[in-house]
C-alpha atoms as a PDB file:
ATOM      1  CA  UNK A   1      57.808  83.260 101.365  1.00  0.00           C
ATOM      2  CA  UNK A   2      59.868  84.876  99.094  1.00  0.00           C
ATOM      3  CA  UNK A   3      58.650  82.493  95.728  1.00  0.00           C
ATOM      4  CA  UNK A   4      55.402  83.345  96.854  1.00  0.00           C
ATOM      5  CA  UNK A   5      55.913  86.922  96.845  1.00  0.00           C
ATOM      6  CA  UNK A   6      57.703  86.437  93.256  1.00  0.00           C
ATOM      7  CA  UNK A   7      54.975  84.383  91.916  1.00  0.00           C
ATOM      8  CA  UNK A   8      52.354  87.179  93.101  1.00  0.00           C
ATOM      9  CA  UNK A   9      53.826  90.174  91.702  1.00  0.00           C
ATOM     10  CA  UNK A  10      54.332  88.560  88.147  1.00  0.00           C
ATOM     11  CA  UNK A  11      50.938  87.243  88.356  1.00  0.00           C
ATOM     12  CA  UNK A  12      49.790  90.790  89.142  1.00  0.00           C
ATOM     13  CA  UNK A  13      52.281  92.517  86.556  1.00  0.00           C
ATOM     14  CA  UNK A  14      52.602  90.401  84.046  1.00  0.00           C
ATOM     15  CA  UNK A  15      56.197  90.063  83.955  1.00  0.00           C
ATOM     16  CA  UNK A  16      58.515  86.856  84.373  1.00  0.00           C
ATOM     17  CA  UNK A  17      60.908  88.101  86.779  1.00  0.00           C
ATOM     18  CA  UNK A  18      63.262  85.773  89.231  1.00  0.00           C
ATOM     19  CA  UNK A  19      63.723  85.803  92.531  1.00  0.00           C
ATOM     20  CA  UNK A  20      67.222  88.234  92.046  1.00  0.00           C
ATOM     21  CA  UNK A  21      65.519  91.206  89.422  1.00  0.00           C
ATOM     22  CA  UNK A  22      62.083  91.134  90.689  1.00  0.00           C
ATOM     23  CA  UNK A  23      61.916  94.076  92.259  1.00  0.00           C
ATOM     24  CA  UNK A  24      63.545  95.811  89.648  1.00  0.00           C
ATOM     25  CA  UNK A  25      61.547  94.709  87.736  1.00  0.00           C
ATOM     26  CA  UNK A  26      58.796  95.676  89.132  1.00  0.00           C
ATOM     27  CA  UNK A  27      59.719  98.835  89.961  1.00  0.00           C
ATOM     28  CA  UNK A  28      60.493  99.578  86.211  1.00  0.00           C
ATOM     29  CA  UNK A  29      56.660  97.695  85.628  1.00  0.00           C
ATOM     30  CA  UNK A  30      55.139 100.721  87.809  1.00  0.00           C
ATOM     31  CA  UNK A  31      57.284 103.794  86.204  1.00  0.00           C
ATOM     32  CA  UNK A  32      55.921 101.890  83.225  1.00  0.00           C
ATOM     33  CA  UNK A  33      52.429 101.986  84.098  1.00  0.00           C
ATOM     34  CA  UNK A  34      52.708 105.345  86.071  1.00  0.00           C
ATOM     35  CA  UNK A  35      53.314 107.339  82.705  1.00  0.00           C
ATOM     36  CA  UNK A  36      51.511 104.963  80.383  1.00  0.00           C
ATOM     37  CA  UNK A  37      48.926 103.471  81.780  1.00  0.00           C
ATOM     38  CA  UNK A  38      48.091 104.916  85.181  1.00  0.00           C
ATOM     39  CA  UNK A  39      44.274 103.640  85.211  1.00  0.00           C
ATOM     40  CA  UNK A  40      45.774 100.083  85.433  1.00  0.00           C
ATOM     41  CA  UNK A  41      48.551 101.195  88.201  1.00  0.00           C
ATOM     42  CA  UNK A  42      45.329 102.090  89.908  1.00  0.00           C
ATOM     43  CA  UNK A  43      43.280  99.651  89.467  1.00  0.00           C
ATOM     44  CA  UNK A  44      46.304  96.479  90.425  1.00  0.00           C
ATOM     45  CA  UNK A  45      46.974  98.881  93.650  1.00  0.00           C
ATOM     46  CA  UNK A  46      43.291  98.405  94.700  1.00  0.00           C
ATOM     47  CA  UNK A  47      42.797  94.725  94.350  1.00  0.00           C
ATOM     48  CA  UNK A  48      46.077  94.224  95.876  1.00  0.00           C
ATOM     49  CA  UNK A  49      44.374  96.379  98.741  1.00  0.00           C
ATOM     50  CA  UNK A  50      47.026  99.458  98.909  1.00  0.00           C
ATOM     51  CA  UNK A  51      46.315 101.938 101.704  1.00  0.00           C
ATOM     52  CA  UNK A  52      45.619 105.164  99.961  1.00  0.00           C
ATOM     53  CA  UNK A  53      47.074 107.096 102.586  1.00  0.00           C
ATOM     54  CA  UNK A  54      50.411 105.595 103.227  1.00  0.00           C
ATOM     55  CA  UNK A  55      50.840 105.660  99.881  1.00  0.00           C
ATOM     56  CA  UNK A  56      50.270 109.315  99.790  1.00  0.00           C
ATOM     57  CA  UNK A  57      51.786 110.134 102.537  1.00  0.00           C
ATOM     58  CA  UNK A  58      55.241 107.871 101.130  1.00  0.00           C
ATOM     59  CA  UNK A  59      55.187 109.591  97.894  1.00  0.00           C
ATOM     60  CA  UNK A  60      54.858 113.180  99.568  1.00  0.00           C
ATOM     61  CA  UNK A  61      57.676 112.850 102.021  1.00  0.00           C
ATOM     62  CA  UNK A  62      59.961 110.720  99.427  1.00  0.00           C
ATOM     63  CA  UNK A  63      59.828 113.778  96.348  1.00  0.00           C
ATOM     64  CA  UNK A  64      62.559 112.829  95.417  1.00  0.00           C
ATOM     65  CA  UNK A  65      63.010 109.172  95.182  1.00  0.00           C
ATOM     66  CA  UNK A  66      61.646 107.047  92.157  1.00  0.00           C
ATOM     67  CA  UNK A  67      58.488 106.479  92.504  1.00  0.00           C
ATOM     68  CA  UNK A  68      57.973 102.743  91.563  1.00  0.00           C
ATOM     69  CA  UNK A  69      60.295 101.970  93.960  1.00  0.00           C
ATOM     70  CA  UNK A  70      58.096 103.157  96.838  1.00  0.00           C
ATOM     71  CA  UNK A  71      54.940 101.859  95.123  1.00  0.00           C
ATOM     72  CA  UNK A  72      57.217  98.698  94.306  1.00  0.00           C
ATOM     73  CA  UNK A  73      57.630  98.230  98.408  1.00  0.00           C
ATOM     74  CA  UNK A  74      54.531  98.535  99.099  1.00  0.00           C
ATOM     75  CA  UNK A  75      52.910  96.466  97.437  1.00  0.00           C
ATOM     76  CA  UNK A  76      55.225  94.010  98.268  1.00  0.00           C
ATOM     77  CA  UNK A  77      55.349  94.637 102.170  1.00  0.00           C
ATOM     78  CA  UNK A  78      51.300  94.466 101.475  1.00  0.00           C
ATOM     79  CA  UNK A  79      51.667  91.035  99.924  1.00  0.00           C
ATOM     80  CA  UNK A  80      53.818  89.724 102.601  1.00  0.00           C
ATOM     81  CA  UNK A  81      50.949  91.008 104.882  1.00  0.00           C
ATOM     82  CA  UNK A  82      48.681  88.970 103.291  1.00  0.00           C
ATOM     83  CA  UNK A  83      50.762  85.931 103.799  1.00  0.00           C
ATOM     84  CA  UNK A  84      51.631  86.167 107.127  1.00  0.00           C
ATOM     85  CA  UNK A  85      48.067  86.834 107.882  1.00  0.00           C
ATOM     86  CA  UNK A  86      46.913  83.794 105.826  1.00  0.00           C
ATOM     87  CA  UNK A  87      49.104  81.246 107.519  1.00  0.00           C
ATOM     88  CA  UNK A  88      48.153  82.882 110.874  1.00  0.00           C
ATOM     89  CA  UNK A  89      44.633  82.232 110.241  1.00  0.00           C
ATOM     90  CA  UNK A  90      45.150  78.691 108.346  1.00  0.00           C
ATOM     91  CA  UNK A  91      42.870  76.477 109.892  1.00  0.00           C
ATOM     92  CA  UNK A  92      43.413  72.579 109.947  1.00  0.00           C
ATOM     93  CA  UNK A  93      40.833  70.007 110.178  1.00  0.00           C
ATOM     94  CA  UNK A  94      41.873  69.063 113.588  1.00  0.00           C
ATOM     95  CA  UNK A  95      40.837  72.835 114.406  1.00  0.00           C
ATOM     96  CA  UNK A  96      37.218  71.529 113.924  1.00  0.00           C
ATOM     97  CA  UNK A  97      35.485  69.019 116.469  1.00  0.00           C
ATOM     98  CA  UNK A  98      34.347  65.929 114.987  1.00  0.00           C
ATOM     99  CA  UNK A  99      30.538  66.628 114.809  1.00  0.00           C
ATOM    100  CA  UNK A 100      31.492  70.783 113.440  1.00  0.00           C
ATOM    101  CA  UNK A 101      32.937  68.744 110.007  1.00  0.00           C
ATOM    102  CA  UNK A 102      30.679  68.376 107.174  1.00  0.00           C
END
């Protein structure tokens, strides 16, 4: 899961980070885009489908910690979500009955 993780978030950020500095990466990605480019931070946190609120509420009762690393764990506990919920909800072709397959 981790690759997959890895492979998302430098699809997402453009970077070309490993599976060892990714998340340093990233996190320096988001200060990055936090002070120069803040639309984008915006804009990746929505597709990726951040909840507003936790965010929020992260950031206001973690002051003083750096804020891409809080952002940077989100997203990525978000993408894991997504993972976990996609294999959950794989289905196979012997999930069908023979006269429900095209």
């Amino acid at each position: 899961m981790k690759n997959e993780i890895v492979h998302i978030v430098n699809d997402c950020f453009s970077l070309q980070a490993k599976e060892d500095d990714f998340m340093k990466l990233l996190e320096e990605k988001i200060n990055y885009l936090i002070i120069n480019n803040f639309n984008k931070l915006i804009y990746l946190l929505y597709r990726a489908d951040i909840n507003e609120t936790k965010l929020n509420k992260l950031l206001a009762d973690n002051k003083k910690e750096n804020a891409g690393k809080i952002i940077a764990a989100l997203f990525v506990e978000r993408q894991m979500q997504k993972i976990k919920s996609r294999e959950e909800n794989k289905m196979t072709d012997s999930d069908f009955e023979e006269e429900e397959r095209w």
